[in-house]
C-alpha atoms as a PDB file:
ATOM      1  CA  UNK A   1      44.485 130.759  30.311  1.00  0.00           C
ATOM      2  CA  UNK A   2      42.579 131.818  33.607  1.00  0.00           C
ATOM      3  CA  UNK A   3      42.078 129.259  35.699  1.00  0.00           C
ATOM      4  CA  UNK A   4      39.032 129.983  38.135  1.00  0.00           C
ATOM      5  CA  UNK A   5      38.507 128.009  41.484  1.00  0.00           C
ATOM      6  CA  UNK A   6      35.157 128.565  43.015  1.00  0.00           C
ATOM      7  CA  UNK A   7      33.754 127.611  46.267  1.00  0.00           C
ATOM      8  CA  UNK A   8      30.166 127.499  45.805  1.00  0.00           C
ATOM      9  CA  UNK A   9      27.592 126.609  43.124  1.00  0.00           C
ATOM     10  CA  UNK A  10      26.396 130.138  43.076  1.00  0.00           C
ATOM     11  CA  UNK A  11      29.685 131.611  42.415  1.00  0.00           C
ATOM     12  CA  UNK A  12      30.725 128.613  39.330  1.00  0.00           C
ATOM     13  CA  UNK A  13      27.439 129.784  38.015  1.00  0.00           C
ATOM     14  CA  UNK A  14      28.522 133.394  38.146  1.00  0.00           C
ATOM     15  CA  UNK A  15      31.885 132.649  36.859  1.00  0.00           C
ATOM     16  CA  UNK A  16      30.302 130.794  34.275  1.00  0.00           C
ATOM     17  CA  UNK A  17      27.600 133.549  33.142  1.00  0.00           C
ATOM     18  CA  UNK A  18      30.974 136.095  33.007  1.00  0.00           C
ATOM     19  CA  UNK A  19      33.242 133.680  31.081  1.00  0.00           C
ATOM     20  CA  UNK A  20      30.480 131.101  29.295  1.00  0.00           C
ATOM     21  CA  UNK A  21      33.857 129.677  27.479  1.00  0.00           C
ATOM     22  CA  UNK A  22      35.210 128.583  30.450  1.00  0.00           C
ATOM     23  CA  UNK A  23      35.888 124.761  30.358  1.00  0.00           C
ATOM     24  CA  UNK A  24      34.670 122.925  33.562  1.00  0.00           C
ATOM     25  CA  UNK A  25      36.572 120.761  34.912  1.00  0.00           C
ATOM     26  CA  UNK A  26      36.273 118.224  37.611  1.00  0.00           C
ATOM     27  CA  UNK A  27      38.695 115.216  37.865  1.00  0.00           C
ATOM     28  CA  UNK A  28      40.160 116.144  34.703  1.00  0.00           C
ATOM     29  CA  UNK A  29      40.817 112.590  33.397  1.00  0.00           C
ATOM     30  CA  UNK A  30      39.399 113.899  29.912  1.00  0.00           C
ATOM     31  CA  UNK A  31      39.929 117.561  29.616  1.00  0.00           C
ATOM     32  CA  UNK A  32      43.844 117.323  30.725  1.00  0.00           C
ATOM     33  CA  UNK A  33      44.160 114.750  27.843  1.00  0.00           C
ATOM     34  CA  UNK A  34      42.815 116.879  25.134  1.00  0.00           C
ATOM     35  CA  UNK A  35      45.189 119.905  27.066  1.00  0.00           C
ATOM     36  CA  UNK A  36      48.383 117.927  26.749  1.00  0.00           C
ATOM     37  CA  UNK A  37      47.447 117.043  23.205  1.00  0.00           C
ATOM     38  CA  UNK A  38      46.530 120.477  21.876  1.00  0.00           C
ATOM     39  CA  UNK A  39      43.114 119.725  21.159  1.00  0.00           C
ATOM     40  CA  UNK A  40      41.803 122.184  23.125  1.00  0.00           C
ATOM     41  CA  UNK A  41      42.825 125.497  24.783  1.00  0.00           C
ATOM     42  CA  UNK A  42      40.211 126.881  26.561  1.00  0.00           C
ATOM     43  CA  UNK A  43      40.435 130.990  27.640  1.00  0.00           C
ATOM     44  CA  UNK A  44      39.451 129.285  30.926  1.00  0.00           C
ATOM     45  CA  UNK A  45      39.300 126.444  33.151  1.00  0.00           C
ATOM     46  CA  UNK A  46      36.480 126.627  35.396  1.00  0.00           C
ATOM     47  CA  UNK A  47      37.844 124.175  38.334  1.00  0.00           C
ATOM     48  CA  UNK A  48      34.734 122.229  40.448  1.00  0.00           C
ATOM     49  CA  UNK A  49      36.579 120.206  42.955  1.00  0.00           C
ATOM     50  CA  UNK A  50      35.613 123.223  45.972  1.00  0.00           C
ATOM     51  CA  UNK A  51      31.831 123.442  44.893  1.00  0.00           C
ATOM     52  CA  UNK A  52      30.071 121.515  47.875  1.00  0.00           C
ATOM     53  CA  UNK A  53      26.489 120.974  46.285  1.00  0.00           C
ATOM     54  CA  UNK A  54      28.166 119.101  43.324  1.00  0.00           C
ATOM     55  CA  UNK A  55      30.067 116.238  45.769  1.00  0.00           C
ATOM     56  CA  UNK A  56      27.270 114.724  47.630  1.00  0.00           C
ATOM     57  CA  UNK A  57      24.817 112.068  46.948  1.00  0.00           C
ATOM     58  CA  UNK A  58      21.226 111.273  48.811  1.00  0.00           C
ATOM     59  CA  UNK A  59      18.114 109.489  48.161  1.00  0.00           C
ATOM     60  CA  UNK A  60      14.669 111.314  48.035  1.00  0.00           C
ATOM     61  CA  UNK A  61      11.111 109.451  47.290  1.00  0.00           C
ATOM     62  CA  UNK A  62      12.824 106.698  45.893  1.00  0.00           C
ATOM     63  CA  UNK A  63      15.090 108.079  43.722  1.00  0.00           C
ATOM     64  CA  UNK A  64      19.562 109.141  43.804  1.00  0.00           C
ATOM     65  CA  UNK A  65      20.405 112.690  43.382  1.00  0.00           C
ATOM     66  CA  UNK A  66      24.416 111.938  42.379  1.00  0.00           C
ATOM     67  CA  UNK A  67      25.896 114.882  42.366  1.00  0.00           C
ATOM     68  CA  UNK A  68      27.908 115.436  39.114  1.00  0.00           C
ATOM     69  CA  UNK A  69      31.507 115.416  41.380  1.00  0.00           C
ATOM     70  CA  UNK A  70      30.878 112.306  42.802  1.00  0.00           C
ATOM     71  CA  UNK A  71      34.347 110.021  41.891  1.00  0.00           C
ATOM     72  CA  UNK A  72      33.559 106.237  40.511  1.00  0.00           C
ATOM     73  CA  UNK A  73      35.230 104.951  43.450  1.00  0.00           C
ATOM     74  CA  UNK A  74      32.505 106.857  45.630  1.00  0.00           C
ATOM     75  CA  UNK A  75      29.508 105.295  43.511  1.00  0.00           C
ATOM     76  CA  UNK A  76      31.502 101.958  43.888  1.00  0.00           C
ATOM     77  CA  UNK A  77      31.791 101.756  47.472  1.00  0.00           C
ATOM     78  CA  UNK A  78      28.758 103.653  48.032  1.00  0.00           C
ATOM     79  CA  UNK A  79      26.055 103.287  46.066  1.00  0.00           C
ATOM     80  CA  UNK A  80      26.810  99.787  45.101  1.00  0.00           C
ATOM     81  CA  UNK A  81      23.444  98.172  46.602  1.00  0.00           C
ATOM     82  CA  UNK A  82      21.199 100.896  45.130  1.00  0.00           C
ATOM     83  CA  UNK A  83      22.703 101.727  42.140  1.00  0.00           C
ATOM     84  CA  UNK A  84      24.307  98.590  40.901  1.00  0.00           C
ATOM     85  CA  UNK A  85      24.376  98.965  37.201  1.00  0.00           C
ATOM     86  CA  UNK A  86      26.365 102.025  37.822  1.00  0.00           C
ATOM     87  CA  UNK A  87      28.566 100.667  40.188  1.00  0.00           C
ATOM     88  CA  UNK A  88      29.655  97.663  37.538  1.00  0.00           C
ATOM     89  CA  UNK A  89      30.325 100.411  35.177  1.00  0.00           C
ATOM     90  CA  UNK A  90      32.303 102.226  37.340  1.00  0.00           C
ATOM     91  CA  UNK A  91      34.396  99.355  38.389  1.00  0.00           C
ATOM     92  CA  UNK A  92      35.445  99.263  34.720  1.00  0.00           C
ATOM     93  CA  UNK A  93      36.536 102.538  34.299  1.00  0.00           C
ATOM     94  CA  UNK A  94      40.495 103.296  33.628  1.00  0.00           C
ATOM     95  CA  UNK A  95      42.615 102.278  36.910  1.00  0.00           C
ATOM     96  CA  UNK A  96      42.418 102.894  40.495  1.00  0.00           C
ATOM     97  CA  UNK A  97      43.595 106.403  39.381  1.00  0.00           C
ATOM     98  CA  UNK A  98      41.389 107.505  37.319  1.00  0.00           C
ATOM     99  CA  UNK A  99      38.674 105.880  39.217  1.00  0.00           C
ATOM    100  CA  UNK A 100      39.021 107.863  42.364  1.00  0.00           C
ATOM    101  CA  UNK A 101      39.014 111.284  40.068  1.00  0.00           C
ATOM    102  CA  UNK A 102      36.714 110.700  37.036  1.00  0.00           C
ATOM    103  CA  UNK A 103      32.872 111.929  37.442  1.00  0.00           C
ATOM    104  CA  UNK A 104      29.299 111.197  36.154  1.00  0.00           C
ATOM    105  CA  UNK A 105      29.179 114.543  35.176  1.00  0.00           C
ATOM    106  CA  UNK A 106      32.842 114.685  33.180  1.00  0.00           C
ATOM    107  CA  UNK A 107      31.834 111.675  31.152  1.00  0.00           C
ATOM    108  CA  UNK A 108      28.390 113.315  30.658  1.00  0.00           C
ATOM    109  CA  UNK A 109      30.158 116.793  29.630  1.00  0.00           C
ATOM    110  CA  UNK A 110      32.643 114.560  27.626  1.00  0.00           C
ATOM    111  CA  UNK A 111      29.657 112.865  25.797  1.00  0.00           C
ATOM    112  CA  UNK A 112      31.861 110.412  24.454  1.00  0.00           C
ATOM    113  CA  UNK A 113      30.174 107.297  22.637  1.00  0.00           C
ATOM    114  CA  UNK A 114      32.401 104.833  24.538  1.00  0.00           C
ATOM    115  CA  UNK A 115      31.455 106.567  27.927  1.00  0.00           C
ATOM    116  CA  UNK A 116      31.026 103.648  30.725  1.00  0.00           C
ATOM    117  CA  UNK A 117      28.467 105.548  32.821  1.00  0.00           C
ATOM    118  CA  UNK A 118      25.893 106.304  29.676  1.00  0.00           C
ATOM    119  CA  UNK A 119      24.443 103.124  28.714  1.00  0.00           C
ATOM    120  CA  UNK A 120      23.547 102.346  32.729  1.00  0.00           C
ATOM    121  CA  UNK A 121      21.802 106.028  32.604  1.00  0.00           C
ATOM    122  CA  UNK A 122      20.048 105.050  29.494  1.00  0.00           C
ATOM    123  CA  UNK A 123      18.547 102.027  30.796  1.00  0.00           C
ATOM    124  CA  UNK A 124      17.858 103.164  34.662  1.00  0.00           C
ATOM    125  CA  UNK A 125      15.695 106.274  32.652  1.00  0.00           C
ATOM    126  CA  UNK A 126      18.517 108.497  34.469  1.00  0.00           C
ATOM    127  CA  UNK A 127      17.929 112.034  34.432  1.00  0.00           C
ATOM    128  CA  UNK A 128      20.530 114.846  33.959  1.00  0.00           C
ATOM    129  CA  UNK A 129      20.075 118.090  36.124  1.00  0.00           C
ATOM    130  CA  UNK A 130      21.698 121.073  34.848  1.00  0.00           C
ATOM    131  CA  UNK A 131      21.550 124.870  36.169  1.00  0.00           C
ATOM    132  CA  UNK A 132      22.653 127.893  35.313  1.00  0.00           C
ATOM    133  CA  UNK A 133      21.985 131.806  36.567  1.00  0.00           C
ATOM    134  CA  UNK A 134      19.061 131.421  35.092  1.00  0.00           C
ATOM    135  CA  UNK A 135      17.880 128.505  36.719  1.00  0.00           C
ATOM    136  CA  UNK A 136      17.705 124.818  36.959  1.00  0.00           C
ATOM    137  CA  UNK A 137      15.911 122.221  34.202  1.00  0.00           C
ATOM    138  CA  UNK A 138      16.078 118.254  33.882  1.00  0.00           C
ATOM    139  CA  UNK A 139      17.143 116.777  30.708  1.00  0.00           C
ATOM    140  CA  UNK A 140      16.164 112.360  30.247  1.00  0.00           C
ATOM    141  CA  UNK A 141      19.443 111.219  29.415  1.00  0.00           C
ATOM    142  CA  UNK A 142      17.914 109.965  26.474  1.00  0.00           C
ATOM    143  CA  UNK A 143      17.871 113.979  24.874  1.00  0.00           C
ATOM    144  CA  UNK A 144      21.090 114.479  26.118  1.00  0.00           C
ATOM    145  CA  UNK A 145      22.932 112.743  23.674  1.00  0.00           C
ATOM    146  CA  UNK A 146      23.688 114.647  20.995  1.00  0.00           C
ATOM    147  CA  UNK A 147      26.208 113.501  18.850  1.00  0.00           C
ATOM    148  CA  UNK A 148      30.069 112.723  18.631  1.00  0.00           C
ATOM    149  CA  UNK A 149      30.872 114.648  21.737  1.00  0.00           C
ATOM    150  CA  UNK A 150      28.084 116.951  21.432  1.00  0.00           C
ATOM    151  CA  UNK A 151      25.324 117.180  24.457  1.00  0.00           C
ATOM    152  CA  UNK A 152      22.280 119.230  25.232  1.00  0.00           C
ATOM    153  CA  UNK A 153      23.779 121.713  27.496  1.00  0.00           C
ATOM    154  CA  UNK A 154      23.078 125.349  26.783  1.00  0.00           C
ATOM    155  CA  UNK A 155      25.729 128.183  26.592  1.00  0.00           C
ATOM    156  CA  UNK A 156      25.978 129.060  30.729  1.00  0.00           C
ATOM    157  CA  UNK A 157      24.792 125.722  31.802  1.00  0.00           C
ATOM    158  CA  UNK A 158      26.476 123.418  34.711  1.00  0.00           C
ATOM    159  CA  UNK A 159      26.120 120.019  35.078  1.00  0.00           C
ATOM    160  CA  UNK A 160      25.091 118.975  38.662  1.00  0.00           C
ATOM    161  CA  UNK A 161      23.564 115.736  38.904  1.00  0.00           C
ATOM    162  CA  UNK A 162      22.081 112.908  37.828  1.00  0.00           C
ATOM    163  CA  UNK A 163      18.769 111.719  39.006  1.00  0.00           C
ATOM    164  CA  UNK A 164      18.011 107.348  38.819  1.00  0.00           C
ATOM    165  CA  UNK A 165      15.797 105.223  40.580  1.00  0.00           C
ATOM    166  CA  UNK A 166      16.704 103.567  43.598  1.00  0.00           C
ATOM    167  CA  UNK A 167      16.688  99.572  44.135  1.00  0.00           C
ATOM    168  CA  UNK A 168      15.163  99.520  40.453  1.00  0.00           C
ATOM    169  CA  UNK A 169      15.361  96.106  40.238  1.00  0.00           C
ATOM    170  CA  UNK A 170      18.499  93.112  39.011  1.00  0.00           C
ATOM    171  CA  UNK A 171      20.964  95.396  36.861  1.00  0.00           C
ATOM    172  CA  UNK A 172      23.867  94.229  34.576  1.00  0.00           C
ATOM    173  CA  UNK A 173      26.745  96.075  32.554  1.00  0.00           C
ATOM    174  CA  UNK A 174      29.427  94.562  30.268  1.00  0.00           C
ATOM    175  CA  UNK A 175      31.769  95.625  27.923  1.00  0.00           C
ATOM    176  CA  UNK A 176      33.868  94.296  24.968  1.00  0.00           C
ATOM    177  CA  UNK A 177      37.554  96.002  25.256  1.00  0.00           C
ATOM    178  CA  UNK A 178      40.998  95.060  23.762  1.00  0.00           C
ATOM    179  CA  UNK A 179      42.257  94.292  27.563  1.00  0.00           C
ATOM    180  CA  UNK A 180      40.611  93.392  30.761  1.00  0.00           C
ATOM    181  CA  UNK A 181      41.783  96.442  32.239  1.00  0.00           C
ATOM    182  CA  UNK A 182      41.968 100.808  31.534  1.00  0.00           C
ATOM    183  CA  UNK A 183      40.727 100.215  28.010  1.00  0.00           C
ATOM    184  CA  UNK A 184      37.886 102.555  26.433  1.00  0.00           C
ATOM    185  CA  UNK A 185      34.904  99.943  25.001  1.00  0.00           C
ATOM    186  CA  UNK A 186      34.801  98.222  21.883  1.00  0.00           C
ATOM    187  CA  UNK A 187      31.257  98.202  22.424  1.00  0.00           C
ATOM    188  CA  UNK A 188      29.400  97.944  25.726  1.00  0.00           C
ATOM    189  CA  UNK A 189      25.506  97.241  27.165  1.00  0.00           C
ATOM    190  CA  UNK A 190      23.410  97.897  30.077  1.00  0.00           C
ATOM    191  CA  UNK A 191      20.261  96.203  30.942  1.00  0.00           C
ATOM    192  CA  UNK A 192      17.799  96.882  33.779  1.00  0.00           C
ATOM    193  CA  UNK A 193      14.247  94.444  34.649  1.00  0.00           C
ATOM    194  CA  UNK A 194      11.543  96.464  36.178  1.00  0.00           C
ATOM    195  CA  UNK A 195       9.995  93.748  37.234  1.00  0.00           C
ATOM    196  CA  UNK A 196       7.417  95.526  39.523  1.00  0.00           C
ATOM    197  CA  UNK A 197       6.101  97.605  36.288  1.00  0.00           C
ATOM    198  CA  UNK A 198       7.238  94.615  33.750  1.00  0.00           C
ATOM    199  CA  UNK A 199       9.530  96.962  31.891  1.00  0.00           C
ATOM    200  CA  UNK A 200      13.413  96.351  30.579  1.00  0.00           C
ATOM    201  CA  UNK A 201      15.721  99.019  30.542  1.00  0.00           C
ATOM    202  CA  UNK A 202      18.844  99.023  27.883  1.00  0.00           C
ATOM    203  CA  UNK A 203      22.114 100.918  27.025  1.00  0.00           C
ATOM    204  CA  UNK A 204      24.208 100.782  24.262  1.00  0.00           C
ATOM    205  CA  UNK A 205      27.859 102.226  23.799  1.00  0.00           C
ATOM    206  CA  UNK A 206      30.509 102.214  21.759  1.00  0.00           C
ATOM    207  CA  UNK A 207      28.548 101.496  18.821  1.00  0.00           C
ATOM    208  CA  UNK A 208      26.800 104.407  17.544  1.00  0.00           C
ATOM    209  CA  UNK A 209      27.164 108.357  16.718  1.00  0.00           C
ATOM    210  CA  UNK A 210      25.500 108.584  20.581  1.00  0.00           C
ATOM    211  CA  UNK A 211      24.970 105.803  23.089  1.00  0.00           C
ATOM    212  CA  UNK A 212      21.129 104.806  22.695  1.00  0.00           C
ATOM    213  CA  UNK A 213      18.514 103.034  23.591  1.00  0.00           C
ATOM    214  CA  UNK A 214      17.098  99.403  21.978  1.00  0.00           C
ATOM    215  CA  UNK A 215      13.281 100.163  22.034  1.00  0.00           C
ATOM    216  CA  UNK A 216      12.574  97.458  19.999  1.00  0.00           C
ATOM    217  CA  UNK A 217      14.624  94.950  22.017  1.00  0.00           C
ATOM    218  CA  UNK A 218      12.946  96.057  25.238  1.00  0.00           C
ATOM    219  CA  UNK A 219       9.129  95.948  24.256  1.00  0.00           C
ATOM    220  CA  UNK A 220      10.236  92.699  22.917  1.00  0.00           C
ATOM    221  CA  UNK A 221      11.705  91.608  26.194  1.00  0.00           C
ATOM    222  CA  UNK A 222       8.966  92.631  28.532  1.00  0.00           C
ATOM    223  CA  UNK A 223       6.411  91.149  26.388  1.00  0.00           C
ATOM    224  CA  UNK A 224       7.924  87.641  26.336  1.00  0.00           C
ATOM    225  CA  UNK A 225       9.381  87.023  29.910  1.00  0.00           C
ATOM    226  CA  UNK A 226       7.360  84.751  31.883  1.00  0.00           C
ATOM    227  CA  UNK A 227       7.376  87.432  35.046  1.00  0.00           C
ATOM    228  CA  UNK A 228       5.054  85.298  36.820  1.00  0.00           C
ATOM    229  CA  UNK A 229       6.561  82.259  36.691  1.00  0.00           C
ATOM    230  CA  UNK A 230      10.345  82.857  37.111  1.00  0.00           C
ATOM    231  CA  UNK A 231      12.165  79.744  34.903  1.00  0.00           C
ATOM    232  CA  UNK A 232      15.430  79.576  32.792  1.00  0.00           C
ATOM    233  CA  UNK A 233      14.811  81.759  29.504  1.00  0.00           C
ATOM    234  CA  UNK A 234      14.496  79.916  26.604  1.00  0.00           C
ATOM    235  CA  UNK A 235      17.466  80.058  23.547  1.00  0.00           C
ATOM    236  CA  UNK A 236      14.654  81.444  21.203  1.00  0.00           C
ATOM    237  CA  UNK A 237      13.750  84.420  23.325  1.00  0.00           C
ATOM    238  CA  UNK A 238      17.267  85.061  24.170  1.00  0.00           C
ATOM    239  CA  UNK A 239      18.669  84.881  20.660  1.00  0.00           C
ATOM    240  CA  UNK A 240      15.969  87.327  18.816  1.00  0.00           C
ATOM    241  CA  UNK A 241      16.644  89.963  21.764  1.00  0.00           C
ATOM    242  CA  UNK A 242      20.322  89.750  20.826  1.00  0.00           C
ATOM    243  CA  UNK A 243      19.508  90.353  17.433  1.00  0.00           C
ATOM    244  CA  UNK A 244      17.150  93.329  18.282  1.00  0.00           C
ATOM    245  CA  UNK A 245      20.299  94.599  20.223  1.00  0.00           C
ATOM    246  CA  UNK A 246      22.374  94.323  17.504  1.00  0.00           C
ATOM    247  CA  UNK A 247      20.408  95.835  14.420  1.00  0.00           C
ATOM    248  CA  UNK A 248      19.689  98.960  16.550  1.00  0.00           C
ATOM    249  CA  UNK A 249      23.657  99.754  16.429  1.00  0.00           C
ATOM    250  CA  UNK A 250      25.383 101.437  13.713  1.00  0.00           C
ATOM    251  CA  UNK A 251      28.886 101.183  14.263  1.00  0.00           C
ATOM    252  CA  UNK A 252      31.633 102.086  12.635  1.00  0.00           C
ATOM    253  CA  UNK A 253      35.261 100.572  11.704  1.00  0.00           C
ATOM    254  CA  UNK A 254      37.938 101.706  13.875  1.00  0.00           C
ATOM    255  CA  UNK A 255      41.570 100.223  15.705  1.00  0.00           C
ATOM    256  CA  UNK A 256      39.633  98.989  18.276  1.00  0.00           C
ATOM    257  CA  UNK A 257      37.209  96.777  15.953  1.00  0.00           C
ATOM    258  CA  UNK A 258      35.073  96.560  13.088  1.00  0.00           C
ATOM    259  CA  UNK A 259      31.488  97.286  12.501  1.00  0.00           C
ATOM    260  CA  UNK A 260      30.694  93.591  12.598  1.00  0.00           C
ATOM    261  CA  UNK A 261      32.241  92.423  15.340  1.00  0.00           C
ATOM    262  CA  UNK A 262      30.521  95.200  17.707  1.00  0.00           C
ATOM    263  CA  UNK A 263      27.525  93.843  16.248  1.00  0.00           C
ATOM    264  CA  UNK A 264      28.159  90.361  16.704  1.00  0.00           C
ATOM    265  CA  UNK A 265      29.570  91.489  20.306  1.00  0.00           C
ATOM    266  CA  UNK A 266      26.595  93.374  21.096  1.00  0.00           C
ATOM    267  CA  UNK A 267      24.169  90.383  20.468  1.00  0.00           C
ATOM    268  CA  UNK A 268      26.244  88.105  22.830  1.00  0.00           C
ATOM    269  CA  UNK A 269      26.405  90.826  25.377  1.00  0.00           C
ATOM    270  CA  UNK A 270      22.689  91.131  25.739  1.00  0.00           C
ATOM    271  CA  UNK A 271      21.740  87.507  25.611  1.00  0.00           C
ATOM    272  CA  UNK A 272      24.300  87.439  28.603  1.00  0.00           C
ATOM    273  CA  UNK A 273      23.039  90.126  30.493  1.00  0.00           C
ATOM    274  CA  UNK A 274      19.620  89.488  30.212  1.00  0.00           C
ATOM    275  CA  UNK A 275      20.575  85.845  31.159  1.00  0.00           C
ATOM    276  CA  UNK A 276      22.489  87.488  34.295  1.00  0.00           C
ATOM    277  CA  UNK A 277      19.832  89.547  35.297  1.00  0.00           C
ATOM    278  CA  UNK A 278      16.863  86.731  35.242  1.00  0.00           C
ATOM    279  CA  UNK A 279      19.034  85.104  36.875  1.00  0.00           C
ATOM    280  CA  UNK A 280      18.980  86.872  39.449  1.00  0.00           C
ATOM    281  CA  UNK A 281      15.258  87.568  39.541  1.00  0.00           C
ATOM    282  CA  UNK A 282      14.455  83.841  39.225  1.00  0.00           C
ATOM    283  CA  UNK A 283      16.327  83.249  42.657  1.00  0.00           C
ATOM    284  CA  UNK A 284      14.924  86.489  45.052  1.00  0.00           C
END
């Protein structure tokens, strides 16, 4: 196994078009797993920790470039007041550890279900970058998904960013786990109120083939909440958008729980976050 190390975007993209197996590989919290268990042996390991443009963050019109090296205890510290969604997420990933190595862009190249980080991208309307020697495109997070560990990316293709709005409005992420602490999710949700356009945002994961959206749960949402005239949200409203939440999963049995109870879990998440979030709203 070759095990490449370079120092600029230009040259992982070269290294990349001359080896397109080459397994990239950032904090490694998921690809030295799946070494030490067999599961995979790459011809190459295409190591990302020297590549400048993928370690920064900035805001533009509006909007976070995170570059896709950017540790969860980074976005924590960091991009806690902009991002917030993604900074709950991150505080619930694995240990301190893990925390200050894992990456957006490994759990994005990972495309796990139970991912922390994609259920916040979901509902913010993040936006993947990607590049490759033939040049850069955007993917909505939405199209990124896949399948069980299957994303969009195209043979020769980097992750190195995502792209969310900035100060998007009250944000809330929660997940169901066996453990309070370094546990993958039973099931998890993100929401996000837009209240300048009157939009919700949602996440699911842990509960499907792909994390997803709740379309139905959102139009609902933003169609019901009294935006102009903040006041505690009635049981009603808050009950039939946890059901909308919960028939848009299709979850599976597993150790970790059954199909029902992520369903049942799912429901009581999203009454609560959408409760949280209000909240908040209501008192700005």
């Amino acid at each position: 196994m070759e095990f490449l190390r370079p120092e600029s975007l230009g040259e992982a993209l070269a290294e990349l078009t001359r080896m397109p197996d080459a397994l990239p590989l950032a904090g490694g919290t998921d690809v030295l797993v799946e070494l030490n268990f067999d599961q995979r042996r790459p011809a190459a390991l295409l190591d990302l920790t020297r590549v400048p443009e993928l370690a920064g963050w900035s805001i533009s019109d509006g909007r976070v470039r995170l570059g896709a090296t950017v540790p969860y205890a980074r976005i924590i510290t960091e991009l806690g007041a902009r991002a917030p969604g993604l900074a709950m997420a991150a505080r619930t990933v694995g240990s301190p550890q893990i925390r200050n190595r894992g990456t957006v862009g490994g759990n994005l190249g990972a495309a796990s279900p139970a991912g922390d980080m994609h259920p916040v991208l979901l509902a913010l309307d993040g936006v993947v970058e990607v590049a490759s020697a033939q040049g850069t495109r955007v993917i909505p997070a939405e199209e990124f998904y896949l399948g069980v560990k299957r994303n969009a990316l195209e043979p020769g293709e980097l992750i190195t960013a995502v792209h969310l709005p900035a100060d998007a409005g009250p944000q809330q992420f929660s997940k169901v786990g066996t453990r309070n602490a370094m546990v993958i999710a039973v099931c998890s949700f993100a929401l996000v109120l837009r209240p300048d356009q009157r939009r919700v945002g949602t996440g699911i994961g842990s509960a499907a083939p792909t994390p997803r959206r709740v379309q139905a749960a959102e139009e609902f949402a933003a169609g019901e909440l009294p935006w102009d005239r903040p006041a505690p949200l009635g049981d009603a409203l808050l009950r039939r958008f946890g059901e909308l939440v919960a028939a848009a999963a299709a979850p599976i049995d597993d150790v970790r729980g059954s199909a029902g109870y992520r369903r049942h879990a799912l429901s009581v998440l999203a009454r609560r976050t959408l409760t949280w979030a209000w909240r908040e709203f209501s008192c700005a």
